[in-house]
N, C-alpha and C. Protein backbone atom coordinates (compact mmCIF):
# COMPACT_ATOMS: atom_id res chain seq x y z
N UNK A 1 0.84 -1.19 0.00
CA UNK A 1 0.00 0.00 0.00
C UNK A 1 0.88 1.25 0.00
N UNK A 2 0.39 2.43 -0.94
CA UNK A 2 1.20 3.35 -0.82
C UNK A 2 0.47 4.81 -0.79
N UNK A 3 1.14 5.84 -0.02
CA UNK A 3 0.13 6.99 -0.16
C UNK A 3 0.77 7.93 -0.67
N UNK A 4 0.11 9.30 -0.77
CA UNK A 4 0.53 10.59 -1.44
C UNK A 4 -0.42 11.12 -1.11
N UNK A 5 0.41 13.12 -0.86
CA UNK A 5 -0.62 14.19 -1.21
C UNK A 5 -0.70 14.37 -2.56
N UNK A 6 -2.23 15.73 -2.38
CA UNK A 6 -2.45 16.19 -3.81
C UNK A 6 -2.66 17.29 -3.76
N UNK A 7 -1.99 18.60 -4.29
CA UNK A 7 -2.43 19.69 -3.78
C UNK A 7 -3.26 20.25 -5.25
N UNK A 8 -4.34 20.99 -5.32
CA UNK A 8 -5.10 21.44 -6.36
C UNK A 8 -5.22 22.87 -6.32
N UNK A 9 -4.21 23.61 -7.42
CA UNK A 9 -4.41 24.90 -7.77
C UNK A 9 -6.13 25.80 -6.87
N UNK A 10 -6.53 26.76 -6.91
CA UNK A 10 -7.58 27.68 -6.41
C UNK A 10 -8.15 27.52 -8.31
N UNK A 11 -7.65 27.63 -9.29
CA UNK A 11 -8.22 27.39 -10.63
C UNK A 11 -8.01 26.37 -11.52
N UNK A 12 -8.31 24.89 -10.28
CA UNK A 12 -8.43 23.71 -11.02
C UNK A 12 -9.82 23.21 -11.39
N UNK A 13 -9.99 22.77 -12.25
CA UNK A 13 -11.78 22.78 -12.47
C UNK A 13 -11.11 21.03 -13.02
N UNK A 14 -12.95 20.47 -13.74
CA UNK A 14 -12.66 19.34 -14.36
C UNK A 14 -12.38 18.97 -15.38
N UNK A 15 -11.96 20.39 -16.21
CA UNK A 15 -11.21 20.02 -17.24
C UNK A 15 -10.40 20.78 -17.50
N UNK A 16 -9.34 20.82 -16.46
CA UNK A 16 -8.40 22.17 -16.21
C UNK A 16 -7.27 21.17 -17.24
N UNK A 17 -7.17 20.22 -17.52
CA UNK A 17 -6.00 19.55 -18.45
C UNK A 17 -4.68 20.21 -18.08
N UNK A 18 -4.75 19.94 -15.97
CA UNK A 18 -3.44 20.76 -15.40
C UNK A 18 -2.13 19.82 -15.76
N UNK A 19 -1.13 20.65 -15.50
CA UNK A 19 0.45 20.16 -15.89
C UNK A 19 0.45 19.58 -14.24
N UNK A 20 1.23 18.46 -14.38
CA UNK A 20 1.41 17.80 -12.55
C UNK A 20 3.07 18.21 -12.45
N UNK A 21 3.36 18.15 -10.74
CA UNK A 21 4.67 18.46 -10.34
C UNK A 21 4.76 17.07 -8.99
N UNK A 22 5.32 16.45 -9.12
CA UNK A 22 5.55 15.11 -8.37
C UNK A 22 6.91 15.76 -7.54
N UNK A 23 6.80 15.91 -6.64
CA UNK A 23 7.55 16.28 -4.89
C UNK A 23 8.28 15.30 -4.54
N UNK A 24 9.49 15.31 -4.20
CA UNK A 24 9.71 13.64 -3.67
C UNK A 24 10.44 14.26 -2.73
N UNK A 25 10.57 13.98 -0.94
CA UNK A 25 11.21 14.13 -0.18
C UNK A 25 12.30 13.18 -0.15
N UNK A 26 13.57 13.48 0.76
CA UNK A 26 15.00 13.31 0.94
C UNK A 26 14.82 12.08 1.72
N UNK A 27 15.99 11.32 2.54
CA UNK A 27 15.70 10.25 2.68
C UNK A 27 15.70 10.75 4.47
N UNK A 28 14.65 9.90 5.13
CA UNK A 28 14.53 10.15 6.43
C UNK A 28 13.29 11.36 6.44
N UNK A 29 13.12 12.04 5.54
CA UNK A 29 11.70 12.65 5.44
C UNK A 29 10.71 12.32 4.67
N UNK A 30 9.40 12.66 5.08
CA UNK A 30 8.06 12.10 4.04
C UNK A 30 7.87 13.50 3.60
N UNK A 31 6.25 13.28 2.96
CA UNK A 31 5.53 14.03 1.92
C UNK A 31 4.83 15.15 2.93
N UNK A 32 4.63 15.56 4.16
CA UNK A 32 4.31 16.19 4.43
C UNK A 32 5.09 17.14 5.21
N UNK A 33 6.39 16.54 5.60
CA UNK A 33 7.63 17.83 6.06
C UNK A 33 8.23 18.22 4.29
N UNK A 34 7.85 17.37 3.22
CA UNK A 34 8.61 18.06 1.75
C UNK A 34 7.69 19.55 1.04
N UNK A 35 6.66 19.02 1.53
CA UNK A 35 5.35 19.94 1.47
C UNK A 35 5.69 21.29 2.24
N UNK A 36 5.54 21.19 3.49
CA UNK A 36 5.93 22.40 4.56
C UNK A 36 7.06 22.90 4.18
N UNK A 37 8.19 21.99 3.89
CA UNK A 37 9.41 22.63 3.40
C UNK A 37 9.46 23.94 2.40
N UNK A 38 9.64 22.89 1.10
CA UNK A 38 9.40 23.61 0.04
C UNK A 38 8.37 24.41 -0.09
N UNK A 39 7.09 24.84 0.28
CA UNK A 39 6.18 25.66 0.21
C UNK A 39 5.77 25.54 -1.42
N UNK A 40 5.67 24.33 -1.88
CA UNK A 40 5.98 24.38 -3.31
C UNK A 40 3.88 24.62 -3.86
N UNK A 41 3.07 24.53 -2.72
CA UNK A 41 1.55 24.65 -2.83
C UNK A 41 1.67 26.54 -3.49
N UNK A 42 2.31 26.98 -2.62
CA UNK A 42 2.00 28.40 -3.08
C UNK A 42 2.51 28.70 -4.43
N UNK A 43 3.25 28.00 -5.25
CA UNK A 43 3.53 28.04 -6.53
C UNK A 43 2.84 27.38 -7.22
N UNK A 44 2.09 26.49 -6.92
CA UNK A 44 0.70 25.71 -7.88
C UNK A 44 -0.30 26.66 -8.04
N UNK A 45 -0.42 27.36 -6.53
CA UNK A 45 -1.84 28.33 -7.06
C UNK A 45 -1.52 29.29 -7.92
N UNK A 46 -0.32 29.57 -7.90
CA UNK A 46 -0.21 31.20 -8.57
C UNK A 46 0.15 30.47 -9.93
N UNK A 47 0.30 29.09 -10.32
CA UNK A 47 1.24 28.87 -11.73
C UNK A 47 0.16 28.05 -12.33
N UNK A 48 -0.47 27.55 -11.79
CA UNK A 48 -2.01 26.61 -12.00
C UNK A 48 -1.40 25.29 -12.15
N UNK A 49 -0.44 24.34 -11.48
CA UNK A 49 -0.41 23.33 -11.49
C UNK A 49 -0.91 22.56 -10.41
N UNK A 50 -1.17 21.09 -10.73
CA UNK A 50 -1.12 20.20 -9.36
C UNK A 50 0.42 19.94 -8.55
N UNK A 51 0.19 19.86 -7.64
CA UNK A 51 0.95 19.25 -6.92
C UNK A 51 1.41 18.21 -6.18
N UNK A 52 1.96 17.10 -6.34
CA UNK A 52 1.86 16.15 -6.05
C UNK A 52 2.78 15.34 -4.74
N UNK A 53 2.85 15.22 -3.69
CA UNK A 53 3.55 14.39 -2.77
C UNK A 53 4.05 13.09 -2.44
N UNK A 54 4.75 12.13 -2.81
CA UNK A 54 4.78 10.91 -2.45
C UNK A 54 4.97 10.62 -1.20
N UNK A 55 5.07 9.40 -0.80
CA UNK A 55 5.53 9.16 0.36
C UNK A 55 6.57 7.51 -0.14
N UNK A 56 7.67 7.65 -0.07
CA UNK A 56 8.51 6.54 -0.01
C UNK A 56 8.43 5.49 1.18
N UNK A 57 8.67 3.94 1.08
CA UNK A 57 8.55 3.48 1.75
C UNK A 57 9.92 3.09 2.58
N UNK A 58 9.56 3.29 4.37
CA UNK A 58 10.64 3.98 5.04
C UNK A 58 11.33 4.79 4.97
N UNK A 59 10.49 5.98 4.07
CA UNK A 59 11.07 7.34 4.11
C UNK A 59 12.38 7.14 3.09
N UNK A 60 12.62 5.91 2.04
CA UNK A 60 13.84 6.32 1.49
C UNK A 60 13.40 5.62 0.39
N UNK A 61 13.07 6.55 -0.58
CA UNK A 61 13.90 5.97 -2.10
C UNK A 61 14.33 5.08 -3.05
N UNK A 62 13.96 3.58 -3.53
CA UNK A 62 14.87 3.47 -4.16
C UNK A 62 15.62 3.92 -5.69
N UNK A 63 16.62 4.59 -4.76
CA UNK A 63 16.83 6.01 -5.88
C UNK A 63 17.85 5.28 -6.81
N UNK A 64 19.01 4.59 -6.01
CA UNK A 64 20.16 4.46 -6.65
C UNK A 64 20.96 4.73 -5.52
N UNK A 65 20.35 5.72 -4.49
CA UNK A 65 21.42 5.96 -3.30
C UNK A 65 22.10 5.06 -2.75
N UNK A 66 21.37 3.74 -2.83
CA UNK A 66 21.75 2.42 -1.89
C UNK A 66 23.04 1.84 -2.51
N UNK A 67 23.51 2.66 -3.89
CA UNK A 67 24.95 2.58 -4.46
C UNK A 67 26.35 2.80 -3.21
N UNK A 68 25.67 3.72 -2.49
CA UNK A 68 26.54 4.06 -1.41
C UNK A 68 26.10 3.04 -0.29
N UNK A 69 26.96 2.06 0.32
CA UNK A 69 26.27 1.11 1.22
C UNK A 69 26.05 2.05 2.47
N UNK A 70 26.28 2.95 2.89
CA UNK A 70 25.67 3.98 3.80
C UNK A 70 24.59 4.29 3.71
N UNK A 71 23.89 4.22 2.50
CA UNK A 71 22.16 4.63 2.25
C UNK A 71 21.49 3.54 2.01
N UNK A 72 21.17 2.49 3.23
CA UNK A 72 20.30 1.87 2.00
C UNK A 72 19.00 2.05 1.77
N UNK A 73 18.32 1.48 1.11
CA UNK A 73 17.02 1.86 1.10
C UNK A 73 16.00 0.32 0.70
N UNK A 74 14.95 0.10 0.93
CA UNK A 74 14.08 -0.64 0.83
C UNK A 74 13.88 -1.15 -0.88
N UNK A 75 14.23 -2.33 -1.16
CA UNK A 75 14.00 -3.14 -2.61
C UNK A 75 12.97 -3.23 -3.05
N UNK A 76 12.47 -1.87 -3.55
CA UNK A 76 10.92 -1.84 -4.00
C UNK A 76 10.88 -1.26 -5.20
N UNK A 77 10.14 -1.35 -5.92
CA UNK A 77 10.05 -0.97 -7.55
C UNK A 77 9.43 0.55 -7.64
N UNK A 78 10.46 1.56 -7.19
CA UNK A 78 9.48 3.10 -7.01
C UNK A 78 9.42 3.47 -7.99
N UNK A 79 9.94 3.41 -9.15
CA UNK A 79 10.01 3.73 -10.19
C UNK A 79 8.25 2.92 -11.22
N UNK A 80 8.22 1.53 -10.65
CA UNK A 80 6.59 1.25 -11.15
C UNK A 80 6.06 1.91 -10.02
N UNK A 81 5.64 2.44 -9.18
CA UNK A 81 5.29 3.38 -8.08
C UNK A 81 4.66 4.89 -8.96
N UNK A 82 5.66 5.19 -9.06
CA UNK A 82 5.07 6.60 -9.62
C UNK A 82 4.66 6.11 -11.10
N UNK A 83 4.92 5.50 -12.06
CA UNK A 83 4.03 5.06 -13.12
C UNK A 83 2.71 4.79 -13.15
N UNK A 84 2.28 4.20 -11.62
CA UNK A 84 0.82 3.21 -11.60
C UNK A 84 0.43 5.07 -10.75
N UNK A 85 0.94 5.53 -9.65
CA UNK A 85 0.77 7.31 -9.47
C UNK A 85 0.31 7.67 -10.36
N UNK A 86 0.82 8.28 -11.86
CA UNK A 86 0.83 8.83 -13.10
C UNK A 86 -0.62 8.65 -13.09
N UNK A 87 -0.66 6.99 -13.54
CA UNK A 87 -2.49 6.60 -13.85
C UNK A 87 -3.39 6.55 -12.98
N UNK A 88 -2.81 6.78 -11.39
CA UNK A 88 -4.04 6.98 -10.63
C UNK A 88 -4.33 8.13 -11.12
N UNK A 89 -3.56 9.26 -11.08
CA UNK A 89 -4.14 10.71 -11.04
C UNK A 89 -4.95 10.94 -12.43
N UNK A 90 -4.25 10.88 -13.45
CA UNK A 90 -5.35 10.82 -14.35
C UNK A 90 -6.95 9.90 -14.39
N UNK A 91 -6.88 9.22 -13.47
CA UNK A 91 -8.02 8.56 -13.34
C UNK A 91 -9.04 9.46 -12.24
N UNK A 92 -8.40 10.00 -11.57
CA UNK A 92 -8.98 11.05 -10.76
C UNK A 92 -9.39 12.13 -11.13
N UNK A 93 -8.32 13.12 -11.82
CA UNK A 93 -8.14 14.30 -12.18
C UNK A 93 -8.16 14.95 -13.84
N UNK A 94 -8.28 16.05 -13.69
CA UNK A 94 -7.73 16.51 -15.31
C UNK A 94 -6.70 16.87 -15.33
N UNK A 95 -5.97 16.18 -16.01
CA UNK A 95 -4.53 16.24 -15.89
C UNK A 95 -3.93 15.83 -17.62
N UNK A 96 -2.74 16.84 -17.81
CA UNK A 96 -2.11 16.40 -18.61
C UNK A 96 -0.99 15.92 -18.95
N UNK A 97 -0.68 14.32 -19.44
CA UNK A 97 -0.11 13.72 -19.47
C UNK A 97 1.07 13.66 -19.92
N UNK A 98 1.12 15.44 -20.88
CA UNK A 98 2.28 15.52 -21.72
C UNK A 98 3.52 16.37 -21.23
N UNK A 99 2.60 16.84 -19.73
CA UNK A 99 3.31 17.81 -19.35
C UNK A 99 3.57 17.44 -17.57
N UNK A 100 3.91 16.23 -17.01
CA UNK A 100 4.15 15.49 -15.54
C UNK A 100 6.00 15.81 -15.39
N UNK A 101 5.94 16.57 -14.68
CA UNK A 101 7.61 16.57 -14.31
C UNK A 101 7.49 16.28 -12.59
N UNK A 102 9.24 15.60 -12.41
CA UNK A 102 9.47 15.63 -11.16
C UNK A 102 10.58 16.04 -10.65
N UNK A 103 10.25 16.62 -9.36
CA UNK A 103 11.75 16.66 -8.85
C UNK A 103 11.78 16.44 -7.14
N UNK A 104 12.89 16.81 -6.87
CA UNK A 104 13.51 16.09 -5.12
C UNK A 104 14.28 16.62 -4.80
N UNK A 105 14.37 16.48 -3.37
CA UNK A 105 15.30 16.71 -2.57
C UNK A 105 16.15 15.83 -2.07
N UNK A 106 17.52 15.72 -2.19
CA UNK A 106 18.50 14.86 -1.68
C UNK A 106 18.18 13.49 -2.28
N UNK A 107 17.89 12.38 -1.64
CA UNK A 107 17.39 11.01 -2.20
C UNK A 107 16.52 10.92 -3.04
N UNK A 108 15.09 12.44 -2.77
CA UNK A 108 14.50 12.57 -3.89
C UNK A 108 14.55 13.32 -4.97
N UNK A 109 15.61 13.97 -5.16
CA UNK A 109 16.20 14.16 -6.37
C UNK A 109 17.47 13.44 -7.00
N UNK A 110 17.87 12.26 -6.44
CA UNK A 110 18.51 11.24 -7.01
C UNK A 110 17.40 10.56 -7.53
N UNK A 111 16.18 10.29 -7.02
CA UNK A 111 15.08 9.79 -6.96
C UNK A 111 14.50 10.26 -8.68
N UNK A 112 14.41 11.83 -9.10
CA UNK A 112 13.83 12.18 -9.67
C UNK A 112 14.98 12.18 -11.32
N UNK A 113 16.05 12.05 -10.66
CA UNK A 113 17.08 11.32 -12.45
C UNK A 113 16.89 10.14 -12.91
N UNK A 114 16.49 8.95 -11.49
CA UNK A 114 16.13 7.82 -11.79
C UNK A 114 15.13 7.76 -12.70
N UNK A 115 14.34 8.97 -12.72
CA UNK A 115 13.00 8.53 -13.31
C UNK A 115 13.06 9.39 -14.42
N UNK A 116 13.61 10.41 -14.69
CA UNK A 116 13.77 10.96 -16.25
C UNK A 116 14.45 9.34 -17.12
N UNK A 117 15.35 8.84 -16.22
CA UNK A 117 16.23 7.77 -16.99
C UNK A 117 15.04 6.83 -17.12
N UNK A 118 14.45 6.25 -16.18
CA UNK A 118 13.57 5.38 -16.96
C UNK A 118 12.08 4.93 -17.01
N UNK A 119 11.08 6.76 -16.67
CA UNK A 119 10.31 6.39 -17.22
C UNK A 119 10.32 7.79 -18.06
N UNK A 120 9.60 7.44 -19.22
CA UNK A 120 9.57 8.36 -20.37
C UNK A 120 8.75 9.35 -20.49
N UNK A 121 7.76 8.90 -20.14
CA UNK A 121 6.52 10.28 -19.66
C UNK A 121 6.78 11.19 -18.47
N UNK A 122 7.72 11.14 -18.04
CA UNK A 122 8.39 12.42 -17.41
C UNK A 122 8.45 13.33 -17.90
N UNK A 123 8.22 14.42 -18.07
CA UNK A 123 8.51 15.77 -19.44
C UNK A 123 10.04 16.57 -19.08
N UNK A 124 10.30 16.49 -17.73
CA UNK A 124 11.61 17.54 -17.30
C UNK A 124 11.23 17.75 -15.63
N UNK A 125 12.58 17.24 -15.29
CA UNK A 125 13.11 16.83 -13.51
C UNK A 125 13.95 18.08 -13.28
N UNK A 126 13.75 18.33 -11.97
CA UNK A 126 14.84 19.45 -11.37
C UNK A 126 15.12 18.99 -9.33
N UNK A 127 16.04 18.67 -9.90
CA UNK A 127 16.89 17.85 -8.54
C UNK A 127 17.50 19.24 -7.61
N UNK A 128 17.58 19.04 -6.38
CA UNK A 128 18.35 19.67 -5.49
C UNK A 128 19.19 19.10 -4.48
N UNK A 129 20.48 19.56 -4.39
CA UNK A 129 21.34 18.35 -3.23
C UNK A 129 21.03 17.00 -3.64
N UNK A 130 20.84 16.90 -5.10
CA UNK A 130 20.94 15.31 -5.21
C UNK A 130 21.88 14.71 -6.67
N UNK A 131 22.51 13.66 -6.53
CA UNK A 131 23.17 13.81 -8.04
C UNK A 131 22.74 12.72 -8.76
N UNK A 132 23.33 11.79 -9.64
CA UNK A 132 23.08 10.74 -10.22
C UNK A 132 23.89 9.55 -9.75
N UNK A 133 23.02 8.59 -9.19
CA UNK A 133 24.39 7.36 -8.48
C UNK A 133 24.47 6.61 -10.05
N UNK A 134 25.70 5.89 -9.81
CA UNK A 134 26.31 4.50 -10.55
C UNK A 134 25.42 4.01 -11.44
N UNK A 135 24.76 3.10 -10.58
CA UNK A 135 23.63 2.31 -11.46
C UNK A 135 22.74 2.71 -12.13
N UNK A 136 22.24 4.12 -11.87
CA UNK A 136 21.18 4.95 -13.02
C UNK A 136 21.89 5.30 -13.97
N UNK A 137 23.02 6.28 -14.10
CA UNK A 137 23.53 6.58 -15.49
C UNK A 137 24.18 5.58 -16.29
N UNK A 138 24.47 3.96 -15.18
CA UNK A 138 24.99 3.12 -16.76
C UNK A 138 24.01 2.76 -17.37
N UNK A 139 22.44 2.71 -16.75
CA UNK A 139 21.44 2.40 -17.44
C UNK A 139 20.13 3.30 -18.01
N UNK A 140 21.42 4.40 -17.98
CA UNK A 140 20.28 5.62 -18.81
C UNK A 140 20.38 5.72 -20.10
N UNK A 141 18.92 5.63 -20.65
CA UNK A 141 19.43 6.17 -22.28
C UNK A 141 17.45 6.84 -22.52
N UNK A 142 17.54 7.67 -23.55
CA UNK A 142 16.92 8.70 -23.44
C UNK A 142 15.69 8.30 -24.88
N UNK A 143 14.88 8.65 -25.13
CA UNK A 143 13.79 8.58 -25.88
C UNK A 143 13.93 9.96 -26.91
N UNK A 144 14.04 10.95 -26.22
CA UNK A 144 14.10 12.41 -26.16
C UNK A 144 15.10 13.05 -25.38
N UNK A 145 15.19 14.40 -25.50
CA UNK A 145 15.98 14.84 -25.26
C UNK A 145 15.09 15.65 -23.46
N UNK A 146 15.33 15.79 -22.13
CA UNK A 146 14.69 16.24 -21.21
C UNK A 146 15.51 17.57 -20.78
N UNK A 147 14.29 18.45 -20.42
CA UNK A 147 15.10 19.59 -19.83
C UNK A 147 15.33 19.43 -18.11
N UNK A 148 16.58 19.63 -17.81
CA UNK A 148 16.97 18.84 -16.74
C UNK A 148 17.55 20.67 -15.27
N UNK A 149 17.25 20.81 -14.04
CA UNK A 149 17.55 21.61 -13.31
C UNK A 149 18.28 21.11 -12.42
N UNK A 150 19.58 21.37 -12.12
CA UNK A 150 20.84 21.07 -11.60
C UNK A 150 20.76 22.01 -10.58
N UNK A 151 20.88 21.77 -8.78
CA UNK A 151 21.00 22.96 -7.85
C UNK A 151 21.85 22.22 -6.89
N UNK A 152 23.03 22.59 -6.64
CA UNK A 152 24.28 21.61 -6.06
C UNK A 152 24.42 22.86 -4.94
N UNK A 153 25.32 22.23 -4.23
CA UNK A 153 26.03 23.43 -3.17
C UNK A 153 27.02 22.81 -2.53
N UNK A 154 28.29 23.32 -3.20
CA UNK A 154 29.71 23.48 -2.82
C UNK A 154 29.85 22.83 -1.45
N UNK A 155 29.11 22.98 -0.12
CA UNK A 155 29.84 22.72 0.80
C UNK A 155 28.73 21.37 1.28
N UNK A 156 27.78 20.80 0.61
CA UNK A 156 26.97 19.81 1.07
C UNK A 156 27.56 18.36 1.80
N UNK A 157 27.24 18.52 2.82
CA UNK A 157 28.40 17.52 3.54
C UNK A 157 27.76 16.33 3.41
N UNK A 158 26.45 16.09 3.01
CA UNK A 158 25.49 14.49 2.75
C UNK A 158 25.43 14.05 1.71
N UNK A 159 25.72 15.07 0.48
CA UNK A 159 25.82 14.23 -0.93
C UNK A 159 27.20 15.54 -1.17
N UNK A 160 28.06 15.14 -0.75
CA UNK A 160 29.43 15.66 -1.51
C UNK A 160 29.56 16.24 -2.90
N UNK A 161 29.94 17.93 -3.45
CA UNK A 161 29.81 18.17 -4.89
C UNK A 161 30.72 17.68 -5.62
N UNK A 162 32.11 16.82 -4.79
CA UNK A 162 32.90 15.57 -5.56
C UNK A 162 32.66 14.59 -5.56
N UNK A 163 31.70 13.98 -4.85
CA UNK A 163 30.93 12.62 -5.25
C UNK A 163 31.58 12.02 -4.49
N UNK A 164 31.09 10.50 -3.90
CA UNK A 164 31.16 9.61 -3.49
C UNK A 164 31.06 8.54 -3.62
N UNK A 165 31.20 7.23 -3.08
CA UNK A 165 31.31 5.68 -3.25
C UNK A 165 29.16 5.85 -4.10
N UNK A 166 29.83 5.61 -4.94
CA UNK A 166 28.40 4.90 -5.53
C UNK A 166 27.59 6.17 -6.37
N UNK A 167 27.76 7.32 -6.10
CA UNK A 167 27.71 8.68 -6.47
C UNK A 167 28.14 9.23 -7.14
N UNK A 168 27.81 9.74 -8.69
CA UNK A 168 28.78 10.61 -9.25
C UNK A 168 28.92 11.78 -8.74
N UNK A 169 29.70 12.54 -8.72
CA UNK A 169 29.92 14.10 -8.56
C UNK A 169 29.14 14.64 -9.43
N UNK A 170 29.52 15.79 -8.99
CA UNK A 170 28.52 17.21 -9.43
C UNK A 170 28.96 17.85 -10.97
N UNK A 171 30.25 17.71 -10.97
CA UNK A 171 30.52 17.48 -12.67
C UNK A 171 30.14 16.60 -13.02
N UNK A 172 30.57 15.03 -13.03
CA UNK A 172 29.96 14.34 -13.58
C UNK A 172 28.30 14.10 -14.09
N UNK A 173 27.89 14.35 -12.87
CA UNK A 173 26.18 14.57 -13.11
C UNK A 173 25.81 15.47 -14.54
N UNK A 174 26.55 16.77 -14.03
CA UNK A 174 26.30 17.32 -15.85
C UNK A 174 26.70 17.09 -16.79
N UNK A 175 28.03 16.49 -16.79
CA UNK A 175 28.65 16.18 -18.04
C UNK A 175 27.74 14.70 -18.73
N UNK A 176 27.12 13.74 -17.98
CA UNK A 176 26.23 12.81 -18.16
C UNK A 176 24.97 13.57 -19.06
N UNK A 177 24.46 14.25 -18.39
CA UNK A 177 23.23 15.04 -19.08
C UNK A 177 23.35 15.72 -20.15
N UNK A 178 24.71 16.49 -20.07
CA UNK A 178 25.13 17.14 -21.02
C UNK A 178 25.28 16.24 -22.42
N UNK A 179 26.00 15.21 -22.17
CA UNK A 179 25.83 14.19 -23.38
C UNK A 179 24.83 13.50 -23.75
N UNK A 180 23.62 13.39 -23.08
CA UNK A 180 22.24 12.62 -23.08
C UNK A 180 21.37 13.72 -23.75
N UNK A 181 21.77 15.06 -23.87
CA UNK A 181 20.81 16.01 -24.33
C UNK A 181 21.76 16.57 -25.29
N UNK A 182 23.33 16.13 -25.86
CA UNK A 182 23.68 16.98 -27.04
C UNK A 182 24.06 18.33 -26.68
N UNK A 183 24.23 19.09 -25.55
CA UNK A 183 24.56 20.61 -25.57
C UNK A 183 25.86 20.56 -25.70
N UNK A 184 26.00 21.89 -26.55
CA UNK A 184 27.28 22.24 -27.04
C UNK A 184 27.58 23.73 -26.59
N UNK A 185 27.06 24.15 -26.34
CA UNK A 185 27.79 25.05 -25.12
C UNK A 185 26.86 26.27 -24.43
N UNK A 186 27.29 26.84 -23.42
CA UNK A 186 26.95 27.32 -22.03
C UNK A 186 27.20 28.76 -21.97
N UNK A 187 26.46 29.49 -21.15
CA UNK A 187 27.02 30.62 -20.50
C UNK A 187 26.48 30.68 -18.94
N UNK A 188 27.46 31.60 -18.17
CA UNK A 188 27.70 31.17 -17.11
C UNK A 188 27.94 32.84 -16.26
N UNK A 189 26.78 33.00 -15.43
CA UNK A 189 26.82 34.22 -15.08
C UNK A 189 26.60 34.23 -13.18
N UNK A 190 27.85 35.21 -12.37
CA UNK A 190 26.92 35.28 -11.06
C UNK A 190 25.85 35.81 -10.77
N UNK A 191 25.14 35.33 -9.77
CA UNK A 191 23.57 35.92 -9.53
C UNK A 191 23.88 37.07 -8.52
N UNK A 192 23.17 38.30 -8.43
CA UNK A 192 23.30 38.93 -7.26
C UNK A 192 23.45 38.46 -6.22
N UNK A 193 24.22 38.85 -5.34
CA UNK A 193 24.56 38.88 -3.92
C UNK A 193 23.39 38.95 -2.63
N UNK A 194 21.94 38.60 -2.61
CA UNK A 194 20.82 39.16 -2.53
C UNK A 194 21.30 39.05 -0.58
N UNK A 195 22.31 38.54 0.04
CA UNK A 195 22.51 38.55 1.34
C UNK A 195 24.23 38.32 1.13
N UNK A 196 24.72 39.36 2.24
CA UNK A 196 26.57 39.47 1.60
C UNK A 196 26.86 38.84 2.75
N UNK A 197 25.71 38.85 4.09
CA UNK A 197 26.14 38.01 5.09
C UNK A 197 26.08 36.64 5.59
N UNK A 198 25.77 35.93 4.52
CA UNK A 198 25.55 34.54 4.69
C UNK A 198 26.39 33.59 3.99
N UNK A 199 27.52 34.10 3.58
CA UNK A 199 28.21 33.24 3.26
C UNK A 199 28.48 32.64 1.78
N UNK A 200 27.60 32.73 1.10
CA UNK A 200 26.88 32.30 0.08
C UNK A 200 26.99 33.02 -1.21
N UNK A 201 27.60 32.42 -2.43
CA UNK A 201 27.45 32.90 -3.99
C UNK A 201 26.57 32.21 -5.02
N UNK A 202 26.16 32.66 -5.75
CA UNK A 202 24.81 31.78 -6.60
C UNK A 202 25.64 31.73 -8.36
N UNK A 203 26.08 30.72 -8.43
CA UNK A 203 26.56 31.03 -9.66
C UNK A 203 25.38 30.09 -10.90
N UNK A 204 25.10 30.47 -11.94
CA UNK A 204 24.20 30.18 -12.77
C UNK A 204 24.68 29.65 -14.11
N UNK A 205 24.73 28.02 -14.66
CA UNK A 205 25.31 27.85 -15.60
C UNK A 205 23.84 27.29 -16.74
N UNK A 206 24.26 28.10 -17.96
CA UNK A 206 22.90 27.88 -18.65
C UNK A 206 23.18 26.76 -19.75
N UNK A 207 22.70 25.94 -20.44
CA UNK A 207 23.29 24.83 -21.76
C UNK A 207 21.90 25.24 -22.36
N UNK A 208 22.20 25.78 -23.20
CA UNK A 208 20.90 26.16 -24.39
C UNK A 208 21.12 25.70 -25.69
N UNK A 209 22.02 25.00 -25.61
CA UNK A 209 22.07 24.47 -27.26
C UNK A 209 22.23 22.98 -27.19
N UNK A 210 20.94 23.07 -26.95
CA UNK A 210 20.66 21.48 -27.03
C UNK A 210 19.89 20.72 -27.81
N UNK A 211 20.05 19.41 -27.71
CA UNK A 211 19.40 18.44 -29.11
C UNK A 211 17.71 18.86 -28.06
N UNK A 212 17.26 18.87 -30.31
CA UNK A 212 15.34 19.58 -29.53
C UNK A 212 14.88 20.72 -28.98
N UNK A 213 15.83 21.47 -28.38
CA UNK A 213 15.86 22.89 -28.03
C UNK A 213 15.35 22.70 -26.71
C-alpha cells in the first residue's frame, strides 16, 4: 500500500487539463515535512499546477542511493510506483499527461534522475542536493531529449559536490546530461549577492544548445 498528497491549484476545475509536479522528499523525510518545506503549494496556485507528494517506503527511495552502502534503502520498484501514481491521477483528475515533471530533494532528487532515466513520460526533472548514483547513469538512455535543473552546493556535507562511493559528482552529473541532451555550449553568469552576510554565492550555468531545443 502506498500513499501521497495532492495539492489542487484555487483554478483547477474538471477540465483544467493541469500540468502535474511530483515532490519527492530526501531520505529520512516524508511528503508532508517536503510539502511544509518547500512551500511548493503556493507556486501551484499562482502557476495553475497540481501538486503532487509521495511518500517513499521507510522514508527512502529506491533512488540508486543504496549505491553508497551507507544509504540503503528498501528493494521496491518506485520507479513502477510513480508510473501506476501517473495513472491513478489521471483517473482522478484533469490532468495532462504531456506535461508530468518531477523533482527532489537529496534522495529525492537522485530519486527524480532515476525517473527521467527510466520512465519516459516524465517531461523535465529538477533535482536539489541530489546527483546521479552509478547504477542509473549506466542504465540511462533517453527517448528524447529532457530539460533537466541542476541545484548543487559546494559545501553539502550528505551528498558531496565531488561525489562519493556509488555517487557521481557534481561534474559528472552534468557532463552525463550534457551528453544525453547533445549541448554544445553554455554561458555562465553570477547571480546577485541578494545577502553578503551569509556566506553564500549563486553562480548560474545555462546549456541552451541542445538536441530539440
Amino acid at each position: 500500500m502506498r500513499d501521497y498528497i495532492v495539492f489542487l491549484p484555487n483554478n483547477y476545475s474538471s477540465t483544467s487539463n493541469s500540468p502535474v509536479v511530483l515532490n519527492l522528499h530526501g531520505n529520512g523525510s516524508n511528503a508532508t515535512e517536503e510539502m511544509t518545506y518547500t512551500r511548493m503549494n503556493l507556486v501551484a496556485d499562482t502557476a495553475g499546477f497540481i501538486a503532487v507528494y509521495p511518500n517513499a517506503i521507510d522514508n527512502a527511495w529506491n533512488s540508486g542511493v543504496s549505491d553508497n552502502p551507507d544509504f540503503p534503502t528498501p528493494n521496491v520498484n518506485d520507479v513502477g510506483f510513480i508510473d501506476a501514481l501517473i495513472d491513478t491521477l489521471n483517473n482522478h483528475y484533469s490532468i495532462n499527461l504531456e506535461r508530468i515533471y518531477a523533482c527532489g530533494m537529496s534522495n529525492g532528487g537522485i530519486m527524480a534522475y532515476k525517473l527521467a532515466c527510466q520512465l519516459e513520460r516524465i517531461a523535465a526533472i529538477a533535482s536539489v542536493a541530489g546527483v546521479i548514483s552509478t547504477s542509473t547513469a549506466a542504465n540511462c538512455t533517453l527517448q528524447i531529449a529532457k530539460p533537466v535543473l541542476h541545484i548543487f552546493g559546494t559545501a553539502d556535507p550528505l551528498v558531496p559536490y565531488d561525489g562519493a562511493t556509488g555517487w557521481y559528482s557534481t561534474d559528472q552529473t552534468l557532463a552525463h546530461w550534457i551528453g544525453l541532451n547533445a549541448c554544445t555550449q553554455a554561458d555562465t553568469i553570477l547571480l546577485p549577492d541578494s545577502d553578503p552576510t551569509d556566506g553564500c554565492t549563486v553562480e548560474r550555468i545555462r546549456y541552451t544548445n541542445c538536441s530539440n531545443n
